[in-house]
C-alpha atoms as a PDB file:
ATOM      1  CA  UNK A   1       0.606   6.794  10.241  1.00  0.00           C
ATOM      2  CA  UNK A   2       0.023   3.154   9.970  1.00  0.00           C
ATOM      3  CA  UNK A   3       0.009   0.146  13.419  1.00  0.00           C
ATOM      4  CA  UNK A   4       3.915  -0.905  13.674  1.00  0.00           C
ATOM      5  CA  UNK A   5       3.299  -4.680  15.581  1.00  0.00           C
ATOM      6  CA  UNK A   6       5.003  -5.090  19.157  1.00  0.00           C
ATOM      7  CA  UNK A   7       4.793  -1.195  19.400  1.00  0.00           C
ATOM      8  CA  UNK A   8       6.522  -0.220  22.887  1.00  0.00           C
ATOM      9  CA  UNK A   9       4.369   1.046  25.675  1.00  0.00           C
ATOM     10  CA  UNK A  10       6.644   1.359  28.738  1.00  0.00           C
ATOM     11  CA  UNK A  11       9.332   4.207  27.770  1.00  0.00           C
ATOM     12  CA  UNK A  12      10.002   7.724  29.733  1.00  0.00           C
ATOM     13  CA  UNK A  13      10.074   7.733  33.221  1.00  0.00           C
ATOM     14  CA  UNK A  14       6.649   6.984  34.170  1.00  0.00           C
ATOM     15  CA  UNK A  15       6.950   3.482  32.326  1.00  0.00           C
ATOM     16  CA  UNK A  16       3.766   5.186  30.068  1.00  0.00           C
ATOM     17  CA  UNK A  17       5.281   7.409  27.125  1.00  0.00           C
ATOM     18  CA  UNK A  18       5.830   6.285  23.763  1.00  0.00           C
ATOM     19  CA  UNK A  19       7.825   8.584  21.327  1.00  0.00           C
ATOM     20  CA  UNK A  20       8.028   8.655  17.932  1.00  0.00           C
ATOM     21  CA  UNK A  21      10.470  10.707  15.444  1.00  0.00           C
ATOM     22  CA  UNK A  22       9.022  12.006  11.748  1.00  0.00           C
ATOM     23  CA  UNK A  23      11.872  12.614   9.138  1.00  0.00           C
ATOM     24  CA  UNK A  24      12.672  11.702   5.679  1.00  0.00           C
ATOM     25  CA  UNK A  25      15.498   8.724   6.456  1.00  0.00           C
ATOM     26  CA  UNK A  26      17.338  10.693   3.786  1.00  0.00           C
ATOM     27  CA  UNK A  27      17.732  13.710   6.308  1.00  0.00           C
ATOM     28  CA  UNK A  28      19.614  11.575   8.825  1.00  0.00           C
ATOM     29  CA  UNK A  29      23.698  11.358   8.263  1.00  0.00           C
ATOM     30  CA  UNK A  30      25.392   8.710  10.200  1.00  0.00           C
ATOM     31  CA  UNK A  31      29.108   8.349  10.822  1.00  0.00           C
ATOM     32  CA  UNK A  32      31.235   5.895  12.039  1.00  0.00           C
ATOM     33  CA  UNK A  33      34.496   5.818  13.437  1.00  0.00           C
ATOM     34  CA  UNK A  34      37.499   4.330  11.516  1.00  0.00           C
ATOM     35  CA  UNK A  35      38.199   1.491  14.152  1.00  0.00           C
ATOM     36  CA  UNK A  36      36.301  -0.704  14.077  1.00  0.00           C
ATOM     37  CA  UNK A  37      36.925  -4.216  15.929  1.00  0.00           C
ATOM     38  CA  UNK A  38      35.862  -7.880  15.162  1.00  0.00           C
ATOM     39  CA  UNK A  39      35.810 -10.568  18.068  1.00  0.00           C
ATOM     40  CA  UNK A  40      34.937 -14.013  17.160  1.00  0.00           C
ATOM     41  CA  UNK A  41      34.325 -16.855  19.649  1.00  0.00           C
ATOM     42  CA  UNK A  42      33.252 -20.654  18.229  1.00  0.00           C
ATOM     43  CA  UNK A  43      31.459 -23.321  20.184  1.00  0.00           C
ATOM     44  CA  UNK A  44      32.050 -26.780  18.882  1.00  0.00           C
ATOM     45  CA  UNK A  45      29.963 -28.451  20.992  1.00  0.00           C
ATOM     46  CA  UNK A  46      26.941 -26.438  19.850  1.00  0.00           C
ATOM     47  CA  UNK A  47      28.516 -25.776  16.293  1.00  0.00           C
ATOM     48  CA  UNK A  48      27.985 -21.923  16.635  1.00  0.00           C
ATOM     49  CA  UNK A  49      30.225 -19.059  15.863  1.00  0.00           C
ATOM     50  CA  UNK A  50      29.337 -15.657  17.214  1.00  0.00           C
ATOM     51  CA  UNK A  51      30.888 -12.422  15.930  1.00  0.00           C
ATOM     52  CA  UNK A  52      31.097  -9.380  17.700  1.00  0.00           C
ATOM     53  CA  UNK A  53      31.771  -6.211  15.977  1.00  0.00           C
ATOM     54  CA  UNK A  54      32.228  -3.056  18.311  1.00  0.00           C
ATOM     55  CA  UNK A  55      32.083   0.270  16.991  1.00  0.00           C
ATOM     56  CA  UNK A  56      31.357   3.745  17.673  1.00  0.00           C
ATOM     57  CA  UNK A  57      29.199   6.068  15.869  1.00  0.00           C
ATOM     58  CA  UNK A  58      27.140   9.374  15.624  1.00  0.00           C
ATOM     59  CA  UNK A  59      23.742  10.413  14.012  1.00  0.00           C
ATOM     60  CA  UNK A  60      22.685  13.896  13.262  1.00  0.00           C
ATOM     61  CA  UNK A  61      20.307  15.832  11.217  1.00  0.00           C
ATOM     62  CA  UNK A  62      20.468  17.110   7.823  1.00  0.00           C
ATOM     63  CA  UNK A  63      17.795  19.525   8.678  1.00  0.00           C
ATOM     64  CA  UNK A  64      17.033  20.190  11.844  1.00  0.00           C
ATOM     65  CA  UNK A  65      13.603  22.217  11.220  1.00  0.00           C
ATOM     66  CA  UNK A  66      12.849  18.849   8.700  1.00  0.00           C
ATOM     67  CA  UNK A  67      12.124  17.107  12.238  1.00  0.00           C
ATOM     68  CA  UNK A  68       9.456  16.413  14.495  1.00  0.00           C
ATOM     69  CA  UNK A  69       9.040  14.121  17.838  1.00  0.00           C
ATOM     70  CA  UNK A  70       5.795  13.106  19.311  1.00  0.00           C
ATOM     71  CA  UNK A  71       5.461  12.020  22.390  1.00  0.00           C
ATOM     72  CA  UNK A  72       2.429   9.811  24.246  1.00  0.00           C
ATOM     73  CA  UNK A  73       1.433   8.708  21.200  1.00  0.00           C
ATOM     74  CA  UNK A  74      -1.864   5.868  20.951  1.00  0.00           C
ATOM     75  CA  UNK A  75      -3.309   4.411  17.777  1.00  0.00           C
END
């Protein structure tokens, strides 16, 4: 385990659980659904364009028992 900067401190409940999950990236499958939609909106006063892309999507586990979460963690 290694410091991760601007680690989060005020999850759970109690405002004073951090959680953590321990997997190979490779053992998580995402998908997303086919319809996917694209808003755009442009500001030529501040010369911006925003994009907004709205989707919906799922994660799971290759491998469950390749898993672990841990929970109040400090370093």
């Amino acid at each position: 385990m290694r410091p991760i900067p601007l680690w989060p401190e005020n999850l759970g409940a109690t405002n004073d659980r951090t959680a953590i999950l321990l997997t190979n990236p490779k053992n998580i499958h995402v998908g997303i659904w086919r319809q996917i939609r694209l808003e755009s909106a442009r500001d030529i006063s501040e010369g911006t364009l925003k994009v907004v892309a709205t989707l919906r999507f799922d994660a799971k586990f290759a491998e469950e028992s390749g898993t672990a979460k841990a929970i109040n963690v400090q370093l």
